[in-house]
C-alpha atoms as a PDB file:
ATOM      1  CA  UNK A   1       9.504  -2.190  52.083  1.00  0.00           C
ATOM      2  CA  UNK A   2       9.162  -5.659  50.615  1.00  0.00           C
ATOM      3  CA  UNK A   3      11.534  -6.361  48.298  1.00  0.00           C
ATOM      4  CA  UNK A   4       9.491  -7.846  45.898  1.00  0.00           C
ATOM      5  CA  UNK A   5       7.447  -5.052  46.131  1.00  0.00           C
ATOM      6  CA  UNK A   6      10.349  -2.956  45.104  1.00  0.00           C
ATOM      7  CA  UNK A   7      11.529  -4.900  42.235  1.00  0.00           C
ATOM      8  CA  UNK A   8       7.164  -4.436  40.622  1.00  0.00           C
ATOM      9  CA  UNK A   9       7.779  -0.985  41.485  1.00  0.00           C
ATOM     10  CA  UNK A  10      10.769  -0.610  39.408  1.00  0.00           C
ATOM     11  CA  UNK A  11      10.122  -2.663  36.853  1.00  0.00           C
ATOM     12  CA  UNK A  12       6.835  -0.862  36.769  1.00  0.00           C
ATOM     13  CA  UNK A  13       8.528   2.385  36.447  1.00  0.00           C
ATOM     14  CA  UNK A  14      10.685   1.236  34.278  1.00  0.00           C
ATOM     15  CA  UNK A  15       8.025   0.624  31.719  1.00  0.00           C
ATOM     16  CA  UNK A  16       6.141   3.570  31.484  1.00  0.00           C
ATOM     17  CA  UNK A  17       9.128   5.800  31.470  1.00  0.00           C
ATOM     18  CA  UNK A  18       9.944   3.648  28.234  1.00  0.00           C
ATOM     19  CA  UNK A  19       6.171   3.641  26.713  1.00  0.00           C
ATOM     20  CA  UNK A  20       6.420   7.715  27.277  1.00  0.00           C
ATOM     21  CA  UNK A  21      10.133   8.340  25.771  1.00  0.00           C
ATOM     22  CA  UNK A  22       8.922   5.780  22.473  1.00  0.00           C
ATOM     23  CA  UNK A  23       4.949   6.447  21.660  1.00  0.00           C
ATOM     24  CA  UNK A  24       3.307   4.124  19.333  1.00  0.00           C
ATOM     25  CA  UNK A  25       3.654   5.770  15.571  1.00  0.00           C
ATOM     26  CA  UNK A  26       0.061   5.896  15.627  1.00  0.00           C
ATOM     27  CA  UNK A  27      -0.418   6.971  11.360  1.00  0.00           C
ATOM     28  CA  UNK A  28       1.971   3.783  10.505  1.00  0.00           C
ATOM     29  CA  UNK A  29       0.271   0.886  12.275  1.00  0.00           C
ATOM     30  CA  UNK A  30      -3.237   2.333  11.286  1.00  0.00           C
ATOM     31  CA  UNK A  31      -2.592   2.605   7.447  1.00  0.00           C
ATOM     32  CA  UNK A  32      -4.368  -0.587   5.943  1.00  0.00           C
ATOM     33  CA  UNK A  33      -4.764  -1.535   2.293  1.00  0.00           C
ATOM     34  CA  UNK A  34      -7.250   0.702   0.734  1.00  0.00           C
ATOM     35  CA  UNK A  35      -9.651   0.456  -2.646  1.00  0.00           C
ATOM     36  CA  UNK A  36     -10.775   3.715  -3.614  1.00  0.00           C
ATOM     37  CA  UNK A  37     -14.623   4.014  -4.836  1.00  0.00           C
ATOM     38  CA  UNK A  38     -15.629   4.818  -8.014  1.00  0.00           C
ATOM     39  CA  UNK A  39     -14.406   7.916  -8.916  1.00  0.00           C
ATOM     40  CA  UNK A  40     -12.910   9.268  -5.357  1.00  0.00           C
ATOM     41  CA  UNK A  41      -9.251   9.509  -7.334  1.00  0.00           C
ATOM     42  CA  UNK A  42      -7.896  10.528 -11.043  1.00  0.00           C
ATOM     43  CA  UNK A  43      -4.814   9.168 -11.738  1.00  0.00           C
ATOM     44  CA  UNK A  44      -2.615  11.433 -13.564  1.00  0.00           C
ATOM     45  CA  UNK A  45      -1.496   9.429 -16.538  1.00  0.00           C
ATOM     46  CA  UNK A  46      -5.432   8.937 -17.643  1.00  0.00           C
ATOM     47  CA  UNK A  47      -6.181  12.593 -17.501  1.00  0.00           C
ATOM     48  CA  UNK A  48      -6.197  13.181 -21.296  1.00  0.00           C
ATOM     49  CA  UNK A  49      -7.997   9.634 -21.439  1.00  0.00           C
ATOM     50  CA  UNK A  50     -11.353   8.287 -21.728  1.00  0.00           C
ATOM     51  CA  UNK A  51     -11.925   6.130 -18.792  1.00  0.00           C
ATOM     52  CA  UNK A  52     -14.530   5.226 -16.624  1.00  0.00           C
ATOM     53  CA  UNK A  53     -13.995   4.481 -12.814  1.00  0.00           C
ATOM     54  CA  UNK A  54     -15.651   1.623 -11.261  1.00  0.00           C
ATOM     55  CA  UNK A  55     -15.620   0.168  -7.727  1.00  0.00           C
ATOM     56  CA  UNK A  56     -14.215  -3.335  -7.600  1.00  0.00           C
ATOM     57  CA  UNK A  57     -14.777  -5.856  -5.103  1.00  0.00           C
ATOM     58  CA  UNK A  58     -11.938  -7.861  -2.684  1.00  0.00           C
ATOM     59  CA  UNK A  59     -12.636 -10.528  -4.791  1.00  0.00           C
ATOM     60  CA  UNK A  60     -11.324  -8.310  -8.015  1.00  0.00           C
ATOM     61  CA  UNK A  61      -8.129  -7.354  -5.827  1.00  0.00           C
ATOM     62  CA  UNK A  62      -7.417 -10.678  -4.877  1.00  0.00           C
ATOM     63  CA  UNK A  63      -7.340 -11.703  -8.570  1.00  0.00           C
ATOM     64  CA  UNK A  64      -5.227  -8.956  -9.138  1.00  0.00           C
ATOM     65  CA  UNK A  65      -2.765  -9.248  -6.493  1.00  0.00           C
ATOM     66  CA  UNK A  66      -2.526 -12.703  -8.097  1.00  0.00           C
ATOM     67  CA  UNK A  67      -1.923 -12.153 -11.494  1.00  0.00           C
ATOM     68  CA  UNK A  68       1.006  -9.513 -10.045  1.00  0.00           C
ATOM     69  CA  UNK A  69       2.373 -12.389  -8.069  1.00  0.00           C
ATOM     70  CA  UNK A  70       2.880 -14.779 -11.109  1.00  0.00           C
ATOM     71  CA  UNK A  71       4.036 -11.746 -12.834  1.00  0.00           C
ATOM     72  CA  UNK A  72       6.564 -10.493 -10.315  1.00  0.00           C
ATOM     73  CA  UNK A  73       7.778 -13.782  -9.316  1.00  0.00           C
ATOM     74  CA  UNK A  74       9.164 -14.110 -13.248  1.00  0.00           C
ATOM     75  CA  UNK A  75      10.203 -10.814 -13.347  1.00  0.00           C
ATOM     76  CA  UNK A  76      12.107  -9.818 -10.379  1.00  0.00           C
ATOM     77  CA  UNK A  77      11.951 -12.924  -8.025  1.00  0.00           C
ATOM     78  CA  UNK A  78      14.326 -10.612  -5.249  1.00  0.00           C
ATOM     79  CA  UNK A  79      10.948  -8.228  -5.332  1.00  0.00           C
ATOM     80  CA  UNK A  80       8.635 -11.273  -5.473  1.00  0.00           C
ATOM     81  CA  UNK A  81       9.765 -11.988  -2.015  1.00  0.00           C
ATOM     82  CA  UNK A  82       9.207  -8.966  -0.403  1.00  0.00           C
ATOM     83  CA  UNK A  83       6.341  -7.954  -1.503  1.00  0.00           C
ATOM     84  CA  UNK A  84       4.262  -8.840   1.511  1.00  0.00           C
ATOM     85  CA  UNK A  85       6.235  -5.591   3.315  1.00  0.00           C
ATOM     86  CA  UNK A  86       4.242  -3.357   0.877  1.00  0.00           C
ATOM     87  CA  UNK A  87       0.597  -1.189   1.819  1.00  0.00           C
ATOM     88  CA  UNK A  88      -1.519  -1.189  -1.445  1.00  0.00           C
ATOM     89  CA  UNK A  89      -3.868   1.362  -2.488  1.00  0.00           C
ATOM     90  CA  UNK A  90      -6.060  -0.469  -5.271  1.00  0.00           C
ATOM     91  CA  UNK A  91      -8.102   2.028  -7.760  1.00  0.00           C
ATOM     92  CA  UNK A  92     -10.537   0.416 -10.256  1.00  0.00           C
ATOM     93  CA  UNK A  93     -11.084   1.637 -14.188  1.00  0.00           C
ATOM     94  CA  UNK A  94     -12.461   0.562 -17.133  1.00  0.00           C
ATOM     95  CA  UNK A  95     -11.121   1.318 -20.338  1.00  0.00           C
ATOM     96  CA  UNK A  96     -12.033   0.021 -23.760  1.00  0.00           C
ATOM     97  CA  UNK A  97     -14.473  -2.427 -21.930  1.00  0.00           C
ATOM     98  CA  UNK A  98     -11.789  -4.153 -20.055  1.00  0.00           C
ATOM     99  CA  UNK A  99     -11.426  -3.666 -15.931  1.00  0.00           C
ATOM    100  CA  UNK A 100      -8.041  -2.739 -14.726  1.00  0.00           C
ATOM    101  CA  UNK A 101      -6.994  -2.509 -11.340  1.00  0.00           C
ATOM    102  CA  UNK A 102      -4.147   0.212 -10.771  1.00  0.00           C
ATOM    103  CA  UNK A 103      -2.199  -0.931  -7.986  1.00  0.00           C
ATOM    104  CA  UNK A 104      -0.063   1.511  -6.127  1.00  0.00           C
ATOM    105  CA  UNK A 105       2.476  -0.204  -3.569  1.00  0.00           C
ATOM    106  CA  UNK A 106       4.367   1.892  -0.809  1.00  0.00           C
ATOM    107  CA  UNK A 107       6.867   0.157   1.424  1.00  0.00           C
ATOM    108  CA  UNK A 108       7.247   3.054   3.674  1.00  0.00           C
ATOM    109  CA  UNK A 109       3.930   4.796   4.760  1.00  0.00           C
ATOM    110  CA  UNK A 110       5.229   6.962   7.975  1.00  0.00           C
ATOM    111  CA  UNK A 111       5.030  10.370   6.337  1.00  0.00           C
ATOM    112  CA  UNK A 112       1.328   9.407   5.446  1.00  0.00           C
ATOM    113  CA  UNK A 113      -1.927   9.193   7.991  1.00  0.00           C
ATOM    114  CA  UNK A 114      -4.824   7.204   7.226  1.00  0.00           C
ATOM    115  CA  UNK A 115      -7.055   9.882   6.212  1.00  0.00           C
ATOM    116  CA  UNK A 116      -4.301  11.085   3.358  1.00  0.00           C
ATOM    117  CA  UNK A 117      -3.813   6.995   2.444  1.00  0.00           C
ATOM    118  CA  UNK A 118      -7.813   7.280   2.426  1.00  0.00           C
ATOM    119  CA  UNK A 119      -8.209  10.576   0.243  1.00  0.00           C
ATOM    120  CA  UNK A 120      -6.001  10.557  -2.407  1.00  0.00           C
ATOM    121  CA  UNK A 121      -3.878   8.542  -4.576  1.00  0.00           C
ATOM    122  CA  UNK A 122       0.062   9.259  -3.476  1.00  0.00           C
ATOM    123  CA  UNK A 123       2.829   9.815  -5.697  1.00  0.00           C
ATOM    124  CA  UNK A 124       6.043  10.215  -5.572  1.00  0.00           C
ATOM    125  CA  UNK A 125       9.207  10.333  -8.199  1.00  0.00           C
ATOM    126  CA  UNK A 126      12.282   8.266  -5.935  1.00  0.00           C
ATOM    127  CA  UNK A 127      12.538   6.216  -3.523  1.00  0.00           C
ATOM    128  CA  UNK A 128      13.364   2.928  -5.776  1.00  0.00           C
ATOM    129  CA  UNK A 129      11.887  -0.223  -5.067  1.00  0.00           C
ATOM    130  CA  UNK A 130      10.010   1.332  -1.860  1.00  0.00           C
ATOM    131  CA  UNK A 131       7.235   2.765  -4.604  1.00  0.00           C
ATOM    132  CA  UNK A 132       5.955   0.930  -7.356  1.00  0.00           C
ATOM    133  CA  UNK A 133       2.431   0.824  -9.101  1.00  0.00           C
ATOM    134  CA  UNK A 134       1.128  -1.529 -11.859  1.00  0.00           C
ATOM    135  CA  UNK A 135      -1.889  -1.973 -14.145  1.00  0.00           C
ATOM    136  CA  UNK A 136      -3.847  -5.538 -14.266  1.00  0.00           C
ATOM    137  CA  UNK A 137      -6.159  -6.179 -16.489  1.00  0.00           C
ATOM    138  CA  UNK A 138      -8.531  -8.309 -15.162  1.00  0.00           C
ATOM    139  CA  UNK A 139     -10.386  -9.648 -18.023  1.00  0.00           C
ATOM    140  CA  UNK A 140      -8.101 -10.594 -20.130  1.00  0.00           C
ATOM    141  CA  UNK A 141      -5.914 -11.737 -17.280  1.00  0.00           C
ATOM    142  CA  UNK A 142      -2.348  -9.657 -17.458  1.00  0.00           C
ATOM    143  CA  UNK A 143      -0.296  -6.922 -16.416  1.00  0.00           C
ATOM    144  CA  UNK A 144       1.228  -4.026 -17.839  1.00  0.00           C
ATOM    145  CA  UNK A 145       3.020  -0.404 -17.241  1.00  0.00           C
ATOM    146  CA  UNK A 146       5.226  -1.802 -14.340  1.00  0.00           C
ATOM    147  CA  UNK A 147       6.877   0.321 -13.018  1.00  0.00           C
ATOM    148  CA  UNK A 148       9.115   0.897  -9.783  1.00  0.00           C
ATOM    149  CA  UNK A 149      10.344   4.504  -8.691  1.00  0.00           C
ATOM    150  CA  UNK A 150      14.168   5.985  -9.867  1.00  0.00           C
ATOM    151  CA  UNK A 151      16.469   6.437  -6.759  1.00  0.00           C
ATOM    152  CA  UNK A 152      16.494   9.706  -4.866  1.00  0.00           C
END
């Protein structure tokens, strides 16, 4: 046998003994940022509130994530830079006439599949700066009710 032939053959062999030993973690790379529609969630903190829930747009989110960024960057900038390693579930309200976008972040989302990220809103009480969530009000342009998980 050739011994190039060979070599492709190992090399070959090589890989798909490596591709079957270390699959893909299929529910990680498929979770994507997520906005819930109108009333698909309840967050727990408004349940003895009056709030409506209201769909909001990418263009809503975008001016949220925005108004977190200036707010985070002047807060904590060590969190400022890393929050680009975070998956976002985005759930819109409106309360005393104002829109607020609730803004769950989740650095680790491998216990989680897509349909879970996609059905309800997760929550969880450690895990430090891994989970956080925030409230921006939209309207009147600010944030509020910051607040990153307690360690395990």
């Amino acid at each position: 046998m050739d011994i190039n032939l060979k070599v492709a053959l190992t090399i070959t062999y090589l890989f798909i003994s490596i591709c079957a030993i270390y699959p893909k973690d299929s529910n990680k790379s498929t979770i994507q940022n997520y906005i819930f529609p109108k009333d698909k969630v309840k967050i727990a903190e408004y349940k003895n509130k009056t709030y409506v829930g209201i769909t909001i747009t990418n263009i809503e989110v975008q001016k949220a994530e925005k108004l977190f960024e200036k707010y985070l960057r002047s807060l904590d900038p060590n969190l400022f830079l890393k929050l680009n390693s975070y998956k976002r579930q985005y759930v819109g309200i409106q309360s005393q006439g104002k829109r607020i976008v609730y803004i769950n972040f989740a650095k680790s989302t491998a216990h989680r599949s897509s349909k879970d990220w996609e059905e309800e809103l997760f929550f969880t009480f450690d895990g430090g700066s891994d989970y956080m969530n925030v409230k921006v009000n939209i309207d009147d342009n600010f944030c509020y009710d910051f607040f990153v998980n307690g360690e395990a």
